[in-house]
Protein backbone atom coordinates (compact mmCIF):
# COMPACT_ATOMS: atom_id res chain seq x y z
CA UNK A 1 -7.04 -8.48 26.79
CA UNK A 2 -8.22 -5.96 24.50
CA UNK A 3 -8.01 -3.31 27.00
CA UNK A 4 -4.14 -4.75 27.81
CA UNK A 5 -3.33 -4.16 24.38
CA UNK A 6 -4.29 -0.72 23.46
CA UNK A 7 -2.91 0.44 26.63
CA UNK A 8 0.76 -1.76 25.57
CA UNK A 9 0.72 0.09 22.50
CA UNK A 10 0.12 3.81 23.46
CA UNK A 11 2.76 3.23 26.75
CA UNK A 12 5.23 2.09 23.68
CA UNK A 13 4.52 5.14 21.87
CA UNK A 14 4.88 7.11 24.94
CA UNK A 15 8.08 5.45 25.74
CA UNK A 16 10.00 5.53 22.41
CA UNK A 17 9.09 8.48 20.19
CA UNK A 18 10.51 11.91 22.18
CA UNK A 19 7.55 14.79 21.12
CA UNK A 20 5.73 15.42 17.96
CA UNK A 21 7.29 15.05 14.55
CA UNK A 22 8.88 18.52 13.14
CA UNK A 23 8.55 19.54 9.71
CA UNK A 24 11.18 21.52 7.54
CA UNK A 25 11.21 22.65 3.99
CA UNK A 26 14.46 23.58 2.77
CA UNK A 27 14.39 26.98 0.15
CA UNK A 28 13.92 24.80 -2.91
CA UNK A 29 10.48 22.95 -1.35
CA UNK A 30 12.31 20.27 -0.46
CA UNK A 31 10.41 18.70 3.27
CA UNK A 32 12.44 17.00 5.56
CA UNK A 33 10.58 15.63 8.19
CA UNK A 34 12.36 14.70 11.75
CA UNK A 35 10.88 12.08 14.66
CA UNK A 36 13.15 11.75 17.39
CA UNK A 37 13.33 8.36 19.40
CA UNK A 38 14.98 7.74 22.83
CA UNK A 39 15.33 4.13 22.58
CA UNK A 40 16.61 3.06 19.01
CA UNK A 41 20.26 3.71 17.94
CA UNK A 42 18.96 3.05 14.40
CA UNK A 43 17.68 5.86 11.92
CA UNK A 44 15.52 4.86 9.42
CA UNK A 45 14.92 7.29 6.34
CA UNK A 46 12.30 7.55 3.55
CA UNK A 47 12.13 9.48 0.42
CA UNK A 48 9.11 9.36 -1.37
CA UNK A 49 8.57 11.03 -4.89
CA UNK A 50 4.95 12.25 -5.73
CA UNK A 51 5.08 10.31 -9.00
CA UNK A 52 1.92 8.22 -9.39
CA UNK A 53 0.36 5.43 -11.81
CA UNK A 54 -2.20 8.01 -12.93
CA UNK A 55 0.79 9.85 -14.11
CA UNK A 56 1.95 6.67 -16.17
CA UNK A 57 0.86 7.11 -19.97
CA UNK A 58 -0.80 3.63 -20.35
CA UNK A 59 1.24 2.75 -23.26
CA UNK A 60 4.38 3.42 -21.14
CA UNK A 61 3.13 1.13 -18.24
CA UNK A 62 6.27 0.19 -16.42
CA UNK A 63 7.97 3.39 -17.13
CA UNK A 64 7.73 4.31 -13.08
CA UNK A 65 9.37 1.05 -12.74
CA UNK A 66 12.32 1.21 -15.19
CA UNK A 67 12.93 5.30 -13.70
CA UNK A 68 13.26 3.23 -10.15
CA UNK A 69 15.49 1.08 -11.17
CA UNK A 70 17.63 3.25 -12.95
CA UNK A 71 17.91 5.64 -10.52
CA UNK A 72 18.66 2.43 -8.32
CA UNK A 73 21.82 1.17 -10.30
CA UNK A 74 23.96 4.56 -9.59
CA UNK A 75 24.16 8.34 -9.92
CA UNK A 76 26.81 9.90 -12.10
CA UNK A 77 29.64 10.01 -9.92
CA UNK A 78 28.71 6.43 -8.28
CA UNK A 79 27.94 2.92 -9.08
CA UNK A 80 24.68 1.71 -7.63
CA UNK A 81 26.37 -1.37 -6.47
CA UNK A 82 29.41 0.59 -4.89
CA UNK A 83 26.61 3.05 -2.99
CA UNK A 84 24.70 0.21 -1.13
CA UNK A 85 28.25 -1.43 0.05
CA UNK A 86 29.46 1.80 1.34
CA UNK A 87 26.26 1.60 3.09
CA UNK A 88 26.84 -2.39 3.97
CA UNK A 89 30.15 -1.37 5.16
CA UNK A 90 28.09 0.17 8.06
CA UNK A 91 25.77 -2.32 8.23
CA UNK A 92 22.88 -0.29 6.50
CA UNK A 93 20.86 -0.86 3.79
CA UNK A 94 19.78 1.18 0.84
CA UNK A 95 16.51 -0.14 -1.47
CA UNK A 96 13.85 0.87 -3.70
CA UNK A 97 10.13 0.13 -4.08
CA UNK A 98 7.47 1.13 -6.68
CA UNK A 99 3.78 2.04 -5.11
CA UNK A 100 0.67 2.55 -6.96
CA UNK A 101 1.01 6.06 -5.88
CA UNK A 102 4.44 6.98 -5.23
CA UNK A 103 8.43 5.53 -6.08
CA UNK A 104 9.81 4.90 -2.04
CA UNK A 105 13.50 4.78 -1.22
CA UNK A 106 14.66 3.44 1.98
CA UNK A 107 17.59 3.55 3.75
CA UNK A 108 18.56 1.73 7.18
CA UNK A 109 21.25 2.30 9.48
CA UNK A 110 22.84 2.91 12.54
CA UNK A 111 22.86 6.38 14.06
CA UNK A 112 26.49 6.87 13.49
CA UNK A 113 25.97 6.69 9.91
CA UNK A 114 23.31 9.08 9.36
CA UNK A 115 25.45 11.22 7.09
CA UNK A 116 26.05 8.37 4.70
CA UNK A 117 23.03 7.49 4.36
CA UNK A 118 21.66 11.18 3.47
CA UNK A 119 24.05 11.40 1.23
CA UNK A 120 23.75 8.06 -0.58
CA UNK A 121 20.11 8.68 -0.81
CA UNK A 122 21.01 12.58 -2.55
CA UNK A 123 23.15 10.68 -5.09
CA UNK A 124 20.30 8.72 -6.64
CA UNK A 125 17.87 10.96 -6.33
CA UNK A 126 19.21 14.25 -7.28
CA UNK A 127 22.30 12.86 -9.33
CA UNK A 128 20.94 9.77 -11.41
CA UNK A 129 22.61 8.57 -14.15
CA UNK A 130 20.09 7.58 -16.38
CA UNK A 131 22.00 6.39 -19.39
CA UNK A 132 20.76 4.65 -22.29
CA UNK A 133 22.73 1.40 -20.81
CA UNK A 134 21.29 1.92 -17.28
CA UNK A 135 18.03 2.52 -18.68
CA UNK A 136 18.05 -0.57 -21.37
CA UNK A 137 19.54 -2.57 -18.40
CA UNK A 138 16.59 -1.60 -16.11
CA UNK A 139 13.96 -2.45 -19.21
CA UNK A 140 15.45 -5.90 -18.88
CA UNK A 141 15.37 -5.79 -15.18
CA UNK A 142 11.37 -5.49 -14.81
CA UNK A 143 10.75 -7.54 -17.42
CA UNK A 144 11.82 -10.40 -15.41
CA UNK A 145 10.20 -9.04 -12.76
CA UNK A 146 7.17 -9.57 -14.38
CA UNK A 147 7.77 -12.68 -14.81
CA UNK A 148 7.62 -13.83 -11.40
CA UNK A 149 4.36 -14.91 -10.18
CA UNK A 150 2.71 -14.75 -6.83
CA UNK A 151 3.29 -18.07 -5.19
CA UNK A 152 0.43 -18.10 -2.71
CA UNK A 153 -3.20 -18.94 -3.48
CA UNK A 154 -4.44 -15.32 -2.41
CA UNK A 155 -1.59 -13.78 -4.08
CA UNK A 156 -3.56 -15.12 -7.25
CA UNK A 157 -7.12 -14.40 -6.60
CA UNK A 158 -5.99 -10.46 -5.70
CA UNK A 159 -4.10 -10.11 -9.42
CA UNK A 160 -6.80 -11.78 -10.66
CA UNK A 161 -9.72 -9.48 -9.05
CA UNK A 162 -7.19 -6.20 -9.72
CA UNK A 163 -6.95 -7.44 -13.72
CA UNK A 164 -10.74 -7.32 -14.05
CA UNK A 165 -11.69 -4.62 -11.59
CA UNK A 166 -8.97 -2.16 -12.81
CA UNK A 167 -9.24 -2.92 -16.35
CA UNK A 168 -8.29 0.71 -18.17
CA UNK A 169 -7.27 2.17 -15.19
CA UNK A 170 -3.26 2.46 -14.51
CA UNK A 171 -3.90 0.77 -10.96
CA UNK A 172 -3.99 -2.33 -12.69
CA UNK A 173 -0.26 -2.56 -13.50
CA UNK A 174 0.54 -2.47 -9.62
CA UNK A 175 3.23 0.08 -10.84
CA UNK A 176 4.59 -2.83 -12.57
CA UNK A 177 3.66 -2.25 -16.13
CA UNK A 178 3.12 -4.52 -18.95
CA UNK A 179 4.93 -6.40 -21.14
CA UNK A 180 3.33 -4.04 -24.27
CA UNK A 181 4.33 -0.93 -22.00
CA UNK A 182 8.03 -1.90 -21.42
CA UNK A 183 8.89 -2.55 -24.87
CA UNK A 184 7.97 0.63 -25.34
CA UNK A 185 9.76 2.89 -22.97
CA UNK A 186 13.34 4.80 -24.40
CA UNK A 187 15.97 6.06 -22.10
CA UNK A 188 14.28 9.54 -23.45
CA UNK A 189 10.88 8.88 -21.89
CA UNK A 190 12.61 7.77 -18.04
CA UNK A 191 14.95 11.18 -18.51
CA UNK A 192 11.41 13.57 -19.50
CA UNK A 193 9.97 11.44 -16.79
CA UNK A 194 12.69 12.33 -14.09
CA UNK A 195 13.11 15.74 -15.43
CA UNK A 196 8.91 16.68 -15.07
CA UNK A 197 8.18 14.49 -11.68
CA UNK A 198 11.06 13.75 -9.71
CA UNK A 199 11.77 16.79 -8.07
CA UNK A 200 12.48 18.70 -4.51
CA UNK A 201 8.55 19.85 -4.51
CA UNK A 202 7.41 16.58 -5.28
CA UNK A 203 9.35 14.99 -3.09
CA UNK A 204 8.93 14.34 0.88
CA UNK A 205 11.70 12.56 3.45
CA UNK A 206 10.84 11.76 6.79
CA UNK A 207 13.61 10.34 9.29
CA UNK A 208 12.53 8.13 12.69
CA UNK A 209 14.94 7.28 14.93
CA UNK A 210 18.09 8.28 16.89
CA UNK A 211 17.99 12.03 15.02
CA UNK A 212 17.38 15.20 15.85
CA UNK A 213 16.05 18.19 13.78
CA UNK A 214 19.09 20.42 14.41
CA UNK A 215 20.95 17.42 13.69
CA UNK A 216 19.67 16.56 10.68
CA UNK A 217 19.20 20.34 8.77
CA UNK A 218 22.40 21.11 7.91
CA UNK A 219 23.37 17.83 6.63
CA UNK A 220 20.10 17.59 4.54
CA UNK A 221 20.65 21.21 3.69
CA UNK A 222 24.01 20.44 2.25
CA UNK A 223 22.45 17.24 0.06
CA UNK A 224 19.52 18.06 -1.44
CA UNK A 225 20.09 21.88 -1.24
CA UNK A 226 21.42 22.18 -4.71
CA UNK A 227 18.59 20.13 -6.07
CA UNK A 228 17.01 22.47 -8.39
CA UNK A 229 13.61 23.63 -8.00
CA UNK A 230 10.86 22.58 -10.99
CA UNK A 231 7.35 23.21 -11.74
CA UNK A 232 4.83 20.72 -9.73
CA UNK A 233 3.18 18.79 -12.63
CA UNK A 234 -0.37 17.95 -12.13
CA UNK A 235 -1.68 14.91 -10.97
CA UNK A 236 -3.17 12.45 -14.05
CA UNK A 237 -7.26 12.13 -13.00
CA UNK A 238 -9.04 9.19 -13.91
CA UNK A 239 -12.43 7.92 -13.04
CA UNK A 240 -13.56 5.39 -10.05
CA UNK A 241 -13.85 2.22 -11.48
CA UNK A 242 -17.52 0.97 -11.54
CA UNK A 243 -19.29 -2.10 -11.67
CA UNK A 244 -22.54 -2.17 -13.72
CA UNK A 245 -23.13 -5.61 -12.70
CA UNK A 246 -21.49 -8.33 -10.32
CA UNK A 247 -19.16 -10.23 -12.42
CA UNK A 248 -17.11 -13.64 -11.64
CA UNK A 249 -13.97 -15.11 -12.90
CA UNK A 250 -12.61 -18.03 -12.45
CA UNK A 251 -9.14 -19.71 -13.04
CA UNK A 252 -7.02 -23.16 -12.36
CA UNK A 253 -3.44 -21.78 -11.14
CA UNK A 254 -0.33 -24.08 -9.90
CA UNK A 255 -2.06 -23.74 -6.05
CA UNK A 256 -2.60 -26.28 -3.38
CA UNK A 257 -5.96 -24.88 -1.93
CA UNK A 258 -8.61 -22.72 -3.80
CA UNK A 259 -9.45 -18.52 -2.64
CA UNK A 260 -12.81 -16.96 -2.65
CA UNK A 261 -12.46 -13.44 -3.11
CA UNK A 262 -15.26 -10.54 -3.21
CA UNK A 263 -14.30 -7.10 -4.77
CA UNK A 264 -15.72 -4.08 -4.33
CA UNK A 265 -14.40 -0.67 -5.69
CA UNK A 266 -14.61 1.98 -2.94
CA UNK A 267 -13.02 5.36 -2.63
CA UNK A 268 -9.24 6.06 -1.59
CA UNK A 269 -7.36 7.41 1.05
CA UNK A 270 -8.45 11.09 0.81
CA UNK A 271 -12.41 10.37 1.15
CA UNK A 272 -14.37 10.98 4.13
CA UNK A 273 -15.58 7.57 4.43
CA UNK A 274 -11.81 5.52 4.07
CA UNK A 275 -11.10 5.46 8.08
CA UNK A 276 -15.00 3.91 8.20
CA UNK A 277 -14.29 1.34 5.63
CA UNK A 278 -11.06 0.75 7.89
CA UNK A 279 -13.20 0.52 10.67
CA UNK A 280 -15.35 -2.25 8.67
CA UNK A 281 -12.10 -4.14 7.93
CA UNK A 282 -11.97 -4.48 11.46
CA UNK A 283 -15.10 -5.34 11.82
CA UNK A 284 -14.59 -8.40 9.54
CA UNK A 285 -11.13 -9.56 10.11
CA UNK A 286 -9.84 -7.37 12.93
CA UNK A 287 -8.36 -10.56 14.99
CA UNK A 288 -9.59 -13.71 16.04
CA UNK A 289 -12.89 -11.75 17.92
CA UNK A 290 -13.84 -10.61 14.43
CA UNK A 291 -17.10 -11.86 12.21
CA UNK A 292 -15.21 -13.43 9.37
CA UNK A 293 -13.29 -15.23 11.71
CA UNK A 294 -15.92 -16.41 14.28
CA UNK A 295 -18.82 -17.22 11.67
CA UNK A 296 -17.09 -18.30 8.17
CA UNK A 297 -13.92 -19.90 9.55
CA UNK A 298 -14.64 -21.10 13.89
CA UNK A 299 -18.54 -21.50 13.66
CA UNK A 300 -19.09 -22.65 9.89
CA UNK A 301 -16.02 -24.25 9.28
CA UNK A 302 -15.85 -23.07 5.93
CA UNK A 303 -12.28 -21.84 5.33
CA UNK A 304 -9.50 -22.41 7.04
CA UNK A 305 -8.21 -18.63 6.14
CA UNK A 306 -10.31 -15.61 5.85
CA UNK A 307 -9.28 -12.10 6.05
CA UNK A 308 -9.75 -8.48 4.16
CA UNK A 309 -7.53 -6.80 1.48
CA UNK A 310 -8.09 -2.87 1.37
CA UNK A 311 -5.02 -1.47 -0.18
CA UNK A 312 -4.34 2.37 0.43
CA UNK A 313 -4.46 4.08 -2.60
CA UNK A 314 -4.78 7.92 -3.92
CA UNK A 315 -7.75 7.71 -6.19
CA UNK A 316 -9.43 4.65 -5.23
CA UNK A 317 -9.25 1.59 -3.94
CA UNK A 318 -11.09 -2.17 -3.83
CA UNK A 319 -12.30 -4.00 -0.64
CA UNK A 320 -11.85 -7.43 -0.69
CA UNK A 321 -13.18 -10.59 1.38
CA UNK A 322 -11.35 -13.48 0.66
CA UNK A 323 -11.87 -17.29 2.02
CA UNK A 324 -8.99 -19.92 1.64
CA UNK A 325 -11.00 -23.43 0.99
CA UNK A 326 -11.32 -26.23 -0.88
CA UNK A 327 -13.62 -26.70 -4.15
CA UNK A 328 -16.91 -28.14 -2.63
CA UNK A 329 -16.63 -25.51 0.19
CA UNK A 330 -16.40 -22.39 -2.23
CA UNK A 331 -20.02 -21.69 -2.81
CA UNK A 332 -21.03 -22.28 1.08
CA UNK A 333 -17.85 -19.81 1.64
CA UNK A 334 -19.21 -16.81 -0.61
CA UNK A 335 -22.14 -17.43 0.99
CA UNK A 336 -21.20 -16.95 3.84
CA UNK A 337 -19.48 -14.17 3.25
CA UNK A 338 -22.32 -12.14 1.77
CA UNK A 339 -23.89 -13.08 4.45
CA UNK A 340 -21.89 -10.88 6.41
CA UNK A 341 -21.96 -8.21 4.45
CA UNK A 342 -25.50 -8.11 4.35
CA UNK A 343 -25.62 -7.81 8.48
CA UNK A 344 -23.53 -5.34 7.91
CA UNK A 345 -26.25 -3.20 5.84
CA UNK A 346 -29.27 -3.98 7.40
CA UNK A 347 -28.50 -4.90 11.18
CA UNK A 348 -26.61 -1.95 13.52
CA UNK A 349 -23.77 -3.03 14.99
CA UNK A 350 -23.83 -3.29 18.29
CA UNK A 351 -21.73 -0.83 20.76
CA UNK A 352 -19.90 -3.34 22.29
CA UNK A 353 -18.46 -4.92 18.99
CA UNK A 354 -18.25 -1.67 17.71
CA UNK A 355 -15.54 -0.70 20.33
CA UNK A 356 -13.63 -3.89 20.20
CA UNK A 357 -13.22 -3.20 16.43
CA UNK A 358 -12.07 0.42 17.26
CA UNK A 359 -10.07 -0.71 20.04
CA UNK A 360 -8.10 -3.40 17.47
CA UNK A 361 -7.38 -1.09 14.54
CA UNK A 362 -6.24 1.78 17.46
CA UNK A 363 -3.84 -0.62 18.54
CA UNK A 364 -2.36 -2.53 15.67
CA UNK A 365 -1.45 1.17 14.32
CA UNK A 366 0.17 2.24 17.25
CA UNK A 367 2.15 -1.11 17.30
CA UNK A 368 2.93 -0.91 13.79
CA UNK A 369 5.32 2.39 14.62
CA UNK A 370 7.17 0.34 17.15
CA UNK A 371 8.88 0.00 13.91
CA UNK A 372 10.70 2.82 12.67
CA UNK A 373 10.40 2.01 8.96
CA UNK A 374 7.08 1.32 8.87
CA UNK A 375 6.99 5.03 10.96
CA UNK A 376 8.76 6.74 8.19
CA UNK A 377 6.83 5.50 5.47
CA UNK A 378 3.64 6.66 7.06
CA UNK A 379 4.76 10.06 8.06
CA UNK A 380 6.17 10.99 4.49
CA UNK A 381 2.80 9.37 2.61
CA UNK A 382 0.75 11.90 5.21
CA UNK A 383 2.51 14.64 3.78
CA UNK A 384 3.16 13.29 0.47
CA UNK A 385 -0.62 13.35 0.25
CA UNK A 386 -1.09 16.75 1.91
CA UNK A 387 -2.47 15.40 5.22
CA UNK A 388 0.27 16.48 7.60
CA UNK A 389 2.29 14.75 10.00
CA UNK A 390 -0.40 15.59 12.55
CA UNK A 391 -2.52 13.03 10.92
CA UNK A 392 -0.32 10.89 12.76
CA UNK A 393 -2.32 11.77 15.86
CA UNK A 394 -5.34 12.72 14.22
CA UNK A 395 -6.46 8.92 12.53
CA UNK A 396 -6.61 7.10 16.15
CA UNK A 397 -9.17 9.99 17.07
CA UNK A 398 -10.65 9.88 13.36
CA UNK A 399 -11.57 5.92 14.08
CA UNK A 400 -12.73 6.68 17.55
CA UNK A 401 -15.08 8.86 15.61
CA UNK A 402 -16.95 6.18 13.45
CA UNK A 403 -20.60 5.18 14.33
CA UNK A 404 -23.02 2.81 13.84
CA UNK A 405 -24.70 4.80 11.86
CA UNK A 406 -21.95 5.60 9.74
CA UNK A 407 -20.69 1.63 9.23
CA UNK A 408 -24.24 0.77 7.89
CA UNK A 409 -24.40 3.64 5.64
CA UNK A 410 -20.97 2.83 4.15
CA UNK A 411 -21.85 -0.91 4.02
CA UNK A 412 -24.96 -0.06 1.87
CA UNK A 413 -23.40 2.28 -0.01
CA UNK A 414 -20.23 -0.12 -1.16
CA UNK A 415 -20.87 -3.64 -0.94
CA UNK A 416 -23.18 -3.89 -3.80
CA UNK A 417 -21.63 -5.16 -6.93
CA UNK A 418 -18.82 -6.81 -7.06
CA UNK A 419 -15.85 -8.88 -8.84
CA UNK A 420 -16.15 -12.53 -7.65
CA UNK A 421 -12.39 -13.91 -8.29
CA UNK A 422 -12.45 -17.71 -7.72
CA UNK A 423 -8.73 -19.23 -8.03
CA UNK A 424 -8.51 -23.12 -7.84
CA UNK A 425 -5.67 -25.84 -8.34
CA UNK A 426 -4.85 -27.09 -11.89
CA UNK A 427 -6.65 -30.11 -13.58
CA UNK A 428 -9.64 -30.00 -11.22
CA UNK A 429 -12.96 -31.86 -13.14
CA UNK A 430 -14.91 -30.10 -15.83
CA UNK A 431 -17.98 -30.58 -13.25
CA UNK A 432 -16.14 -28.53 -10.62
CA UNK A 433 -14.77 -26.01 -13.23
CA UNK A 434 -18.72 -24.63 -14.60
CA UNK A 435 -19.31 -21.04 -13.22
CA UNK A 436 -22.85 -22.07 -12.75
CA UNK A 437 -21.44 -23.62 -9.35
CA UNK A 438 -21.34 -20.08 -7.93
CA UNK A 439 -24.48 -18.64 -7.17
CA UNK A 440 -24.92 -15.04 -9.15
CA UNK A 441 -22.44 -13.06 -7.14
CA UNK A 442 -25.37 -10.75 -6.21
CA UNK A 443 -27.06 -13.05 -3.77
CA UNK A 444 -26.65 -12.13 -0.43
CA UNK A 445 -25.92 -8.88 -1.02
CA UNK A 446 -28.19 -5.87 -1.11
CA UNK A 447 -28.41 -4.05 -4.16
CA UNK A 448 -29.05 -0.45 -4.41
């Protein structure tokens, strides 16, 4: 089965994408990046600006936000509105998203449409209109995003860890902001912010589908060709976040079931040891063969949901275990999660599992870029963070890489301390409520 899958995936990568991605930077530093498919009729397109959280003054939290938005409701010769239903017209799409680490605009559509879509995507990007109205309007705008609140149980439990865990660090706005940060942002902080980071060297757009490089030049050329050139501004740096001691938290939410969830702050995406923490994640909840499954949930029957969260991020990251389970279960699930952990740092895992852990992460990535969005994305956040396209190639072989010896070291050296968020339903009894429920969240865990 495992086998069956890996070889599904790389005989769909085979089939679909025709050669090796081509890069092309236009006189201004502008990279356009160019995948070729023989199967898809469908071009999918992403821009990604190199404007980050750790850029984001913390009393300004939210400006990255209100900038995407603005930039989202029109450019100066074009209403957003009338941009994304010339677009419809076709039946593409055209939307924005904030990252931790970047701003990401998408567009979607058939080949035929290509053009449009290039140049809808140079109108808000090069040409925004940024006035005080579209600004004020987009203020508004994430404000009520704010307001929205995750509606599932682990949706909870991961704010919750992030609040505590990134407290004083910019990666705890989730590019979001805050309340205290929107109020104060002025349409003459989003135009200095557009002005010093949104620019043709910061900025990186990779095309996957029914495209060619020739193709695609001249048209690109033509759009963001005029885009003038500005100084790259340096990236903000701010320190790791770092646990002195393991710390939990607790809170009743509007939730049907409660979440166990163990955070650990580990490095990001650049650091040696990120595709061996992937390879970990794998370990744990890499499919139904995997240890959280088999032990916590299948064996223990302590969880009826149990899974990793290991977000991709510049500077750092957190790696979380989380157990879906009811009250009187939660202390036999954290349990039983340290447990694992703890194998994990003192036991070497064994060649067999080893390889169907490498085998499943191999695979799910290939299979992701069945998808030409999702291929996009990854190929502009490779060279967005000065990995390359080739990375593309290079991360299956990177995994394939990982050890034994290199899983244990990682496991000693990260799951130490860590942020115990506990998230249970509303008016549960005092008795269930005490923290002293919980064993100290260093049990089970080695410490350093």
């Amino acid at each position: 089965m495992r086998a069956g899958l890996l070889a599904l995936a790389l005989l769909l990568a085979s089939g679909v994408w025709a050669g090796n991605p081509i890069t092309q930077a236009l006189p201004n530093g502008f990279r356009v990046i160019t995948q070729p498919t023989t199967s898809s009729q469908v071009v999918s397109m992403t821009l990604l600006v190199n404007f980050s959280a750790l850029d984001e003054p913390m009393e300004y939290a939210g400006l990255r936000q209100v900038l995407l938005i603005s930039m989202l409701h029109g450019s100066q010769a074009m209403d957003g509105t009338a941009v994304r239903r010339k677009l419809a017209a076709y039946g593409g799409t055209l939307e924005g998203r904030i990252h931790q680490d970047a701003l990401e605009f998408t567009a979607r559509v058939p080949a035929g449409a290509m053009e449009v879509a290039l140049r809808a995507l140079g109108e808000i990007v090069c040409h925004p209109r940024l006035s005080d109205e579209s600004v004020e309007a987009a203020v508004a705008q994430a404000e009520r995003q704010l307001l929205t609140d995750p509606v599932r149980t682990v949706e909870f439990a991961d704010r919750l860890a992030e609040v505590n865990l990134y407290a004083n660090h910019p990666y705890m706005f989730r590019g979001q902001g805050s309340f205290y940060g929107l109020r104060n942002v002025r349409p003459t902080a989003v135009r200095w912010a557009y002005q010093t980071y949104v620019g043709p060297g910061t900025s990186v757009l990779a095309m996957v589908g029914r495209c060619t490089p020739e193709g695609v030049l001249p048209i690109a050329r033509a759009v963001f060709g005029e885009w003038a050139r500005r100084p790259i501004p340096p990236r903000g740096v701010w320190e790791q976040p770092l646990l002195r001691q393991s710390l939990s938290v607790l809170r009743e939410e509007p939730v049907r079931s409660t979440c166990v969830m163990m955070a650990f702050p580990v490095s990001g995406i650049t650091h040696e040891d990120f595709v061996t923490l992937r390879v970990i994640e794998s370990l744990l909840a890499g499919g139904t063969g995997a240890r959280l499954f088999r032990t916590v949930r299948e064996q223990r029957h302590l969880a009826y949901e149990v899974s990793v969260r290991f977000p991709a991020q510049v500077a750092c990251s957190h790696f979380a275990l989380y157990a879906l389970t009811n009250a009187d279960s939660m202390e036999d699930a954290r349990a039983a999660m340290a447990e694992e952990l703890t194998r994990l740092q003192t036991e070497p895992v064994a060649d067999t599992e080893l390889k169907r852990a490498k085998a499943y992460l191999k695979g799910r990535y290939l299979l992701a870029h069945q998808y030409s969005a999702q291929y996009a994305f990854d190929l502009a956040w490779y060279e967005l963070q000065d990995l390359g396209v080739r990375y593309d190639s290079a991360y299956p072989e990177a995994v394939e890489r990982v050890t034994a010896d290199d899983v244990q070291r990682a496991a000693q050296t990260y799951f130490t301390r860590y942020l115990l968020a506990v998230v249970m339903p509303l008016s549960l009894s005092p008795e269930l409520l005490r923290e002293d429920r919980l064993t100290a969240p260093s049990d089970g865990v080695q410490q350093k």
